[in-house]
N, C-alpha and C. Protein backbone atom coordinates (compact mmCIF):
# COMPACT_ATOMS: atom_id res chain seq x y z
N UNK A 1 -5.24 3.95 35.30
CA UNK A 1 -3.98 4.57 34.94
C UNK A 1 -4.01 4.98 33.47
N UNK A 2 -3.44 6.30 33.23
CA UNK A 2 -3.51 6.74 32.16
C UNK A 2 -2.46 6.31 30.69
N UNK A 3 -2.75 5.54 29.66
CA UNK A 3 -1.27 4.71 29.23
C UNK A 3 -0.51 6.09 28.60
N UNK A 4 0.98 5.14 28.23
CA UNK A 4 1.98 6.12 27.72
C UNK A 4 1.39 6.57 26.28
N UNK A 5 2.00 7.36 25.79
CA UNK A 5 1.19 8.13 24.59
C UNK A 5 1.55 6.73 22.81
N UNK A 6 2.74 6.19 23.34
CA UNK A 6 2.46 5.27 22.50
C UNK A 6 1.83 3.82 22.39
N UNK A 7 1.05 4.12 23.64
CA UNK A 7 0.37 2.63 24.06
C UNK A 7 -0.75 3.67 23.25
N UNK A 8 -1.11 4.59 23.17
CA UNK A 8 -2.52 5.36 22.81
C UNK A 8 -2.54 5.56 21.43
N UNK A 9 -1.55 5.43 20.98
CA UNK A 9 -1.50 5.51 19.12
C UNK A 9 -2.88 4.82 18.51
N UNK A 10 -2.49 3.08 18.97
CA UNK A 10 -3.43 2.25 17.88
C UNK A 10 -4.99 2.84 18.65
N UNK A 11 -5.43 3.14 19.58
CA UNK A 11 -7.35 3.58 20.07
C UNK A 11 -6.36 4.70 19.11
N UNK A 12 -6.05 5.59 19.30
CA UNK A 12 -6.43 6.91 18.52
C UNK A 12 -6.61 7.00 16.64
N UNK A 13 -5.64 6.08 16.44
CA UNK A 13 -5.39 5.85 14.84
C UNK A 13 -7.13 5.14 14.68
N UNK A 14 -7.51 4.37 15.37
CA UNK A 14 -8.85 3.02 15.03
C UNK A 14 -9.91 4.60 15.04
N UNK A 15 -9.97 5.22 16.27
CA UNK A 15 -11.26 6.60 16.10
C UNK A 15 -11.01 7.02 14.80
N UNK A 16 -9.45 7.83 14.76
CA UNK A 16 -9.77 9.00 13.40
C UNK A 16 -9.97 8.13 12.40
N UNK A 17 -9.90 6.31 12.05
CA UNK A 17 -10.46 6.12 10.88
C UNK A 17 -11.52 5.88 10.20
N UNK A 18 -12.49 6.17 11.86
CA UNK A 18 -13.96 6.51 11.72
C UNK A 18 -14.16 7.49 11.06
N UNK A 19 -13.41 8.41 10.99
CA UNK A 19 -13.54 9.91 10.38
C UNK A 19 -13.21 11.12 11.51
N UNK A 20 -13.74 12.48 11.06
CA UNK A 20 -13.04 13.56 11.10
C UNK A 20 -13.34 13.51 12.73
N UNK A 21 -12.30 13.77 13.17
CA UNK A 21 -12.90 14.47 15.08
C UNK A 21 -11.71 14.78 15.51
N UNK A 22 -12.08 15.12 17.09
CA UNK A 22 -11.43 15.89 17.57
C UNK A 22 -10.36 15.32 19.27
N UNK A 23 -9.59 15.87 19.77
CA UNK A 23 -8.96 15.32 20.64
C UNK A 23 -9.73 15.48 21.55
N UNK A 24 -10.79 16.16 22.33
CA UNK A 24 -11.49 16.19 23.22
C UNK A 24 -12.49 14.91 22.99
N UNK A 25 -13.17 14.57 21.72
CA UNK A 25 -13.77 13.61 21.67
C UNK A 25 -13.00 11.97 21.65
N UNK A 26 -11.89 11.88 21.46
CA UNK A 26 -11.07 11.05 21.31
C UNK A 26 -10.84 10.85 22.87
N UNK A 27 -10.07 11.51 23.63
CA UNK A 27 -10.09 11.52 24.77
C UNK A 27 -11.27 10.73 25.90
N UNK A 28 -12.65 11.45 25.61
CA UNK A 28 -13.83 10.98 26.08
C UNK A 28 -13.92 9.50 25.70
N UNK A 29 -13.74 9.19 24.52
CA UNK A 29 -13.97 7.89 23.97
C UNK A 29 -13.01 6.62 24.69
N UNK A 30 -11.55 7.24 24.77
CA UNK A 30 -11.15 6.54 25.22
C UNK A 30 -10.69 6.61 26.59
N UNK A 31 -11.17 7.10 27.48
CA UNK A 31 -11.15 7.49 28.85
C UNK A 31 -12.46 6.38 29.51
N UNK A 32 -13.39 6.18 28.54
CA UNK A 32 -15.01 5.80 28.55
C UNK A 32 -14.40 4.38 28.39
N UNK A 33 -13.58 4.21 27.28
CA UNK A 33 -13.03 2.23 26.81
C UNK A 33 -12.27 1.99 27.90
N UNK A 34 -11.44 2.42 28.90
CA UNK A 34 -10.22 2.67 29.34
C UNK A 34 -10.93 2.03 30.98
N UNK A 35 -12.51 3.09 30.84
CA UNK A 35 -12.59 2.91 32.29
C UNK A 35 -12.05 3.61 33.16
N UNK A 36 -11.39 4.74 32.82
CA UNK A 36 -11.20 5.47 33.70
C UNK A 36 -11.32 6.93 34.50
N UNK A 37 -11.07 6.62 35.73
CA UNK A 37 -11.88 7.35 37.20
C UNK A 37 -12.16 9.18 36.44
N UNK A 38 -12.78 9.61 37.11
CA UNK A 38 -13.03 10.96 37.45
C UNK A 38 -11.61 11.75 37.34
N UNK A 39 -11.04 11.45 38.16
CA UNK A 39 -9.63 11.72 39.03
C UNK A 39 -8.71 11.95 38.12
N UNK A 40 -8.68 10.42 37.37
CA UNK A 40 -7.98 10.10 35.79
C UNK A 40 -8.21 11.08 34.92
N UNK A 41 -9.43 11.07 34.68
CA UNK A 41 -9.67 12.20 33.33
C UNK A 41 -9.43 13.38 33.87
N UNK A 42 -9.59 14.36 34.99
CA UNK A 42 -9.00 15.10 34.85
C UNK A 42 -7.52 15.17 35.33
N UNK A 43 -6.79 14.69 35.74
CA UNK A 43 -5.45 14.49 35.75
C UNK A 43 -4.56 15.44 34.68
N UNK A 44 -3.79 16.83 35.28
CA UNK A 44 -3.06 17.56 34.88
C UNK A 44 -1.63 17.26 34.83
N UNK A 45 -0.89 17.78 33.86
CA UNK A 45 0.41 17.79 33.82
C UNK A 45 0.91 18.84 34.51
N UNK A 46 2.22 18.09 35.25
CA UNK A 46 2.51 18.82 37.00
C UNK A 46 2.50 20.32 36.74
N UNK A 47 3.11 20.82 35.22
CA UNK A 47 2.73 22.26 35.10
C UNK A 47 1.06 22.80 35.27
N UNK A 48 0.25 22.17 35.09
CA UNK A 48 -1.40 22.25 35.59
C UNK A 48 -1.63 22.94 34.76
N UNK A 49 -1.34 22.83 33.27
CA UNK A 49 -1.61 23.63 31.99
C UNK A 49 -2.86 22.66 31.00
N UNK A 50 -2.46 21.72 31.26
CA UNK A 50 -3.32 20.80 30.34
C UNK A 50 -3.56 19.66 31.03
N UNK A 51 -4.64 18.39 30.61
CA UNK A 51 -4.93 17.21 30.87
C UNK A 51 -3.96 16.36 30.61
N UNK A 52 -3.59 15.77 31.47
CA UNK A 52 -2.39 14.66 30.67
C UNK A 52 -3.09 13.63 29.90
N UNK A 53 -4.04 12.92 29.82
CA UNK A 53 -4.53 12.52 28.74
C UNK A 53 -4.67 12.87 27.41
N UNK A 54 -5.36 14.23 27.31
CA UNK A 54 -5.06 15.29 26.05
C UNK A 54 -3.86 15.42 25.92
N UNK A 55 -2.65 15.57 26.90
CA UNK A 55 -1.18 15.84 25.98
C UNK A 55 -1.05 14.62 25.57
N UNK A 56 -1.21 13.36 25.86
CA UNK A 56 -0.87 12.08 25.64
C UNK A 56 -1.35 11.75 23.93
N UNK A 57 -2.75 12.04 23.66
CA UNK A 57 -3.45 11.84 22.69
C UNK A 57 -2.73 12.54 21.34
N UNK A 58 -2.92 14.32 21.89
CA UNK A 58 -1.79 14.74 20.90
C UNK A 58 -0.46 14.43 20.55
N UNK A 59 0.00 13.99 21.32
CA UNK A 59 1.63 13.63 21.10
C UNK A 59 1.28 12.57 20.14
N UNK A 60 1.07 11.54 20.26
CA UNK A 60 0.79 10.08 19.78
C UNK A 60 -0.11 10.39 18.26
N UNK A 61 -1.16 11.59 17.97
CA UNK A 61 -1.66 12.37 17.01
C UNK A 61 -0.47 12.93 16.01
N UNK A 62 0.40 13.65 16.81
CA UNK A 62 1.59 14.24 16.28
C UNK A 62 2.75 13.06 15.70
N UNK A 63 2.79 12.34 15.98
CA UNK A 63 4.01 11.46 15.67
C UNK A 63 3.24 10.76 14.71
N UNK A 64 2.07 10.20 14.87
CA UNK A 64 1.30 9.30 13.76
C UNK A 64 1.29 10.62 12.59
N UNK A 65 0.85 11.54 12.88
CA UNK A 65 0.95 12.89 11.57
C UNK A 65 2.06 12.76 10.81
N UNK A 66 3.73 12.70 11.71
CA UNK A 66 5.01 12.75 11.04
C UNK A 66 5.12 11.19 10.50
N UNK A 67 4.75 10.25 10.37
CA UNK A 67 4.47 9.47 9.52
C UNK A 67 3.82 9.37 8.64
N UNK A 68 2.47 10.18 8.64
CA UNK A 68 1.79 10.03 7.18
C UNK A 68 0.60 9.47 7.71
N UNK A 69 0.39 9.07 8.46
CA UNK A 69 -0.93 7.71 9.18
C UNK A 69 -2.26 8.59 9.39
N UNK A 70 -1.92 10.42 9.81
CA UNK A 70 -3.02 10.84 10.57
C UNK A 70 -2.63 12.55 9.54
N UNK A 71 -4.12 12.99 9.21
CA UNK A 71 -3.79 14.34 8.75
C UNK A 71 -4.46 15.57 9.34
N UNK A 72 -4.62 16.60 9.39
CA UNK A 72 -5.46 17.59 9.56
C UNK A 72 -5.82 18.43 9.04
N UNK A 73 -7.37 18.05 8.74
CA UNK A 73 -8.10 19.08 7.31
C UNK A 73 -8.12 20.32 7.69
N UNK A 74 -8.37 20.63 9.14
CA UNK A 74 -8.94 21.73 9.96
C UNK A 74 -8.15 22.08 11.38
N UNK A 75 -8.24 23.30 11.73
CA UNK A 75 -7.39 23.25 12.99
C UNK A 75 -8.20 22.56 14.30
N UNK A 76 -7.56 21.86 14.78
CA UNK A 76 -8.14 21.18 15.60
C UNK A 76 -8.98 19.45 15.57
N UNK A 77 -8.95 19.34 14.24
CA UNK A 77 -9.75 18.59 13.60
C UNK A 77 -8.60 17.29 12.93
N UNK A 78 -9.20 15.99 13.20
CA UNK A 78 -7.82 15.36 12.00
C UNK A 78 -8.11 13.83 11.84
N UNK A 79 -8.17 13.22 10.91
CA UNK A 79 -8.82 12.04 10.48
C UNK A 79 -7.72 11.03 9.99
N UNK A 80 -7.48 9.95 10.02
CA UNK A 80 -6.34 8.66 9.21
C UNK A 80 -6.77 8.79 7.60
N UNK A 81 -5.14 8.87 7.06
CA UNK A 81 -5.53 8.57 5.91
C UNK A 81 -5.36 7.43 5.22
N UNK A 82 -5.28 7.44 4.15
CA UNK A 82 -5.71 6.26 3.64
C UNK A 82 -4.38 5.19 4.14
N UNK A 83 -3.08 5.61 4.42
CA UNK A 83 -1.63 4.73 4.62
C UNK A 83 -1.99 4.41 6.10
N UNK A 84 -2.41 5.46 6.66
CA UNK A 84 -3.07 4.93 8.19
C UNK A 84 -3.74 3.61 8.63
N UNK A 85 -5.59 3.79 7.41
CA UNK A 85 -6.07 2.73 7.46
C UNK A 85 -5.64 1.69 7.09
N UNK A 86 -4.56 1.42 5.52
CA UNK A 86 -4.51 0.32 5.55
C UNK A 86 -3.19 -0.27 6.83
N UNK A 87 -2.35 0.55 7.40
CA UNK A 87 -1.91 0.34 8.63
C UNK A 87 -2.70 -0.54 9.52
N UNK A 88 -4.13 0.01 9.63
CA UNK A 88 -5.17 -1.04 10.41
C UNK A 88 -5.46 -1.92 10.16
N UNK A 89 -5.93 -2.54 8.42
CA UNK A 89 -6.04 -3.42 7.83
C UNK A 89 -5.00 -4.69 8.60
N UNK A 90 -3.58 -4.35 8.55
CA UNK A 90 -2.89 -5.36 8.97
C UNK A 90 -2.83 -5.69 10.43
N UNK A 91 -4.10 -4.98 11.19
CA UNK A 91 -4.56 -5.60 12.39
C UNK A 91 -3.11 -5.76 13.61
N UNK A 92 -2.64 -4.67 13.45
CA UNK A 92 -1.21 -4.99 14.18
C UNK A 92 -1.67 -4.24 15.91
N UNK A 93 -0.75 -5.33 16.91
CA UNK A 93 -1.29 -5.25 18.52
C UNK A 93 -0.81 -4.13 18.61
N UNK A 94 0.18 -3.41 18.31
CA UNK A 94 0.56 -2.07 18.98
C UNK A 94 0.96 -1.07 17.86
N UNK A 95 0.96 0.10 17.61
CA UNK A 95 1.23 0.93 17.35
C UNK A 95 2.55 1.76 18.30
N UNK A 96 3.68 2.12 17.51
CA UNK A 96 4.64 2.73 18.54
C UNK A 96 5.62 3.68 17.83
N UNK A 97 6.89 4.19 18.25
CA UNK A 97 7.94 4.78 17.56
C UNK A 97 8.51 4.25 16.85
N UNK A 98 8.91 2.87 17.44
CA UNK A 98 9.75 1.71 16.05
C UNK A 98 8.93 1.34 14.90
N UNK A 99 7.35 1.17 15.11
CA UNK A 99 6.59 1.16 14.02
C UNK A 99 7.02 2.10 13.15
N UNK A 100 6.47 3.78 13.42
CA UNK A 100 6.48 4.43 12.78
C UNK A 100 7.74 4.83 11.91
N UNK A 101 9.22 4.73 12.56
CA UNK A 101 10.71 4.21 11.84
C UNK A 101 10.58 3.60 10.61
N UNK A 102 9.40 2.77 10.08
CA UNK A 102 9.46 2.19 9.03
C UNK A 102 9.08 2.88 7.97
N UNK A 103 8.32 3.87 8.41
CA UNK A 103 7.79 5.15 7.36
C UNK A 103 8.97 6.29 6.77
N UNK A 104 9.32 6.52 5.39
CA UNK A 104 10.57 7.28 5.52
C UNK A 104 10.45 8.58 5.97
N UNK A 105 9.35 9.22 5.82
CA UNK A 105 8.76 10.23 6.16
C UNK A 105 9.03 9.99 7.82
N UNK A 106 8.86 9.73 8.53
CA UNK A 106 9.12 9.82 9.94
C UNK A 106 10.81 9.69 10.45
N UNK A 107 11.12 8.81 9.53
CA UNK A 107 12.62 8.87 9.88
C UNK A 107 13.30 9.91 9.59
N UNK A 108 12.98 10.77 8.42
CA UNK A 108 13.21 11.97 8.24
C UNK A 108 12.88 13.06 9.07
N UNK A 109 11.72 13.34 9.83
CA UNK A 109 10.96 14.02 10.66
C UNK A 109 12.74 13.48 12.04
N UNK A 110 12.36 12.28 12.64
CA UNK A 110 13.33 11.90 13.79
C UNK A 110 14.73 12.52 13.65
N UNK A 111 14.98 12.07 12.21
CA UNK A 111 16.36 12.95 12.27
C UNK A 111 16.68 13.92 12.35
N UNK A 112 15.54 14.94 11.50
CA UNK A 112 15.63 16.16 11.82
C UNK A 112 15.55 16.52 13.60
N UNK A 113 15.33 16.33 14.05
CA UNK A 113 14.87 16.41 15.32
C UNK A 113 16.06 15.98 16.50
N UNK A 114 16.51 15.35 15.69
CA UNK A 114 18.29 14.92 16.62
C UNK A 114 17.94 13.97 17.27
N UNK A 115 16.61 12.91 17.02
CA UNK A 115 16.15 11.51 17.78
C UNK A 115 17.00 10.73 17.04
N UNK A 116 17.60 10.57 16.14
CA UNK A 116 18.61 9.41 15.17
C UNK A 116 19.30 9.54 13.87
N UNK A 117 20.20 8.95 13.90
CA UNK A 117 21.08 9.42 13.07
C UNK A 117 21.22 8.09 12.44
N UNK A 118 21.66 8.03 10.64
CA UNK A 118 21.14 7.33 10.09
C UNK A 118 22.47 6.67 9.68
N UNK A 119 23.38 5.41 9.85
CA UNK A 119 24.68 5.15 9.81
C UNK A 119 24.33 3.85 8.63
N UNK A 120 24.78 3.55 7.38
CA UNK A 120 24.77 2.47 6.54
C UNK A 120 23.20 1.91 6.59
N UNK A 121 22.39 2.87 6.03
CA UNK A 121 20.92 2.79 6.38
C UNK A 121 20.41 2.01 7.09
N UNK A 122 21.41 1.70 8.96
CA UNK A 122 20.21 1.66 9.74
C UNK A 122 20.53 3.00 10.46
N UNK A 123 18.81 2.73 11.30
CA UNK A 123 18.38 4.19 12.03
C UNK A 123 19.42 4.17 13.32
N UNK A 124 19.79 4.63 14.18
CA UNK A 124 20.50 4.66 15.29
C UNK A 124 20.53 5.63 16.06
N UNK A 125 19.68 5.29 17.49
CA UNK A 125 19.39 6.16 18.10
C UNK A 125 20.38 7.26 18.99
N UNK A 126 20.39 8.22 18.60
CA UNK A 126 21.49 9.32 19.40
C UNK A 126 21.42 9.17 20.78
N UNK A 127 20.11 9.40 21.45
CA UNK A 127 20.68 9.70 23.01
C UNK A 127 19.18 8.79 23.48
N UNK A 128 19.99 8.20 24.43
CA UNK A 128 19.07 7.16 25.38
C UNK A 128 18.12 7.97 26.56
N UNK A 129 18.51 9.22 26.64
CA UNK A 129 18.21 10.11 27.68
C UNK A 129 16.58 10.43 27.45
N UNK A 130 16.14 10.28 26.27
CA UNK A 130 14.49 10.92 25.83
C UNK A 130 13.98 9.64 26.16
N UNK A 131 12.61 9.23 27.29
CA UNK A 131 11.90 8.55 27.63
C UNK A 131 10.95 8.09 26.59
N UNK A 132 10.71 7.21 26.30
CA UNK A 132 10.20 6.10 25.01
C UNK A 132 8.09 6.76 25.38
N UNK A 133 8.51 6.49 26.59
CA UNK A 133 7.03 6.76 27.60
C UNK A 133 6.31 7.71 27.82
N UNK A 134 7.52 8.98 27.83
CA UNK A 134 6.66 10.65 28.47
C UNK A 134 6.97 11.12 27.40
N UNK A 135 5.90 12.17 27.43
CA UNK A 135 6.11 13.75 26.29
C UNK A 135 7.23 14.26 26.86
N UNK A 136 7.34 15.37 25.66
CA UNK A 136 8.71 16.42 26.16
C UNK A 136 8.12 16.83 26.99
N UNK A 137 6.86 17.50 27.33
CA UNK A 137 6.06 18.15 28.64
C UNK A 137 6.33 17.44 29.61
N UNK A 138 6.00 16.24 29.63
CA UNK A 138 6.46 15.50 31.15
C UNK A 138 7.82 15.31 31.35
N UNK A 139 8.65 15.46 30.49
CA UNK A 139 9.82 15.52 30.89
C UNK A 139 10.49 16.68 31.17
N UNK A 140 10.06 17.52 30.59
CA UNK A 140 10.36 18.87 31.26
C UNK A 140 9.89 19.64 32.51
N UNK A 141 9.01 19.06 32.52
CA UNK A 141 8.10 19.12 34.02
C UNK A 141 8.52 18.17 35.14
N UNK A 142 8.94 16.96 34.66
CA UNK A 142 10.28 16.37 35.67
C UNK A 142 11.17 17.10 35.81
N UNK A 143 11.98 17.47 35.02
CA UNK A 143 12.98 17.85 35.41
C UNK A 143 13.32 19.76 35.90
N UNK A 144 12.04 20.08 35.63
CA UNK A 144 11.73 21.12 36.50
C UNK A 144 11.60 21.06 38.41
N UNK A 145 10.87 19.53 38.58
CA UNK A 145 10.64 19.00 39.59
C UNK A 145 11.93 18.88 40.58
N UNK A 146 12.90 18.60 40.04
CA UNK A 146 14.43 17.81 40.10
C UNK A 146 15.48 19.40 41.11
């Protein structure tokens, strides 16, 4: 089974702090740790536009980016920087959205975005309706389904 994109943060953050690569290689790598099937890796999102693994990787790429954790020198290309690694340093089991909340840079990114609104500086989430679990792709592709 393929995990949610924020179960995939901490394998993706640990690769790019090997250095520079790419989501296809990230993917392989962790499809290869993961153990999983044929079937799995190629596994499309119900629109049959992309791999759901690859949207998974990017999303979880993208949100670690709006924190500061992950950059991109090159298109296509994108490595942890240095706030990333020492992120790793503190050896933490999961990587997620509430993690990244602690970065102001991301809370700024969320708000803009209409994910939370910021009341006597705590964060507070607007709408319960956005799945913690799926991309906007899979949720729009649900509810295309619907």
């Amino acid at each position: 089974m393929i995990p949610d994109y924020q179960t995939l943060m901490l394998p993706v953050l640990r690769i790019a702090a090997e250095g520079e690569t790419r989501v296809a290689d990230v993917a392989e790598r962790i499809a290869h740790d993961l153990g999983l099937t044929p079937e799995e890796r190629d596994e499309l999102l119900p629109s049959g536009r992309q791999r759901l693994l690859h949207n998974r990787i990017h999303w979880a790429k993208f949100y670690m980016s709006k924190a500061g954790l992950i950059v991109s020198p090159a298109r296509g290309r994108f490595l942890a920087t240095e706030k990333g690694k020492a992120l790793l340093a503190t050896v933490p089991e999961r990587i997620d959205v509430g993690l990244l909340m602690q970065e102001p840079e991301f809370r700024e990114f969320y708000r803009n975005e209409g994910g939370a609104t910021e009341q006597e500086g705590a964060i507070v989430k607007v709408s319960d309706t956005v799945s913690a679990t799926t991309t906007p792709e899979e949720q729009i592709d649900a509810a295309m389904l619907r």
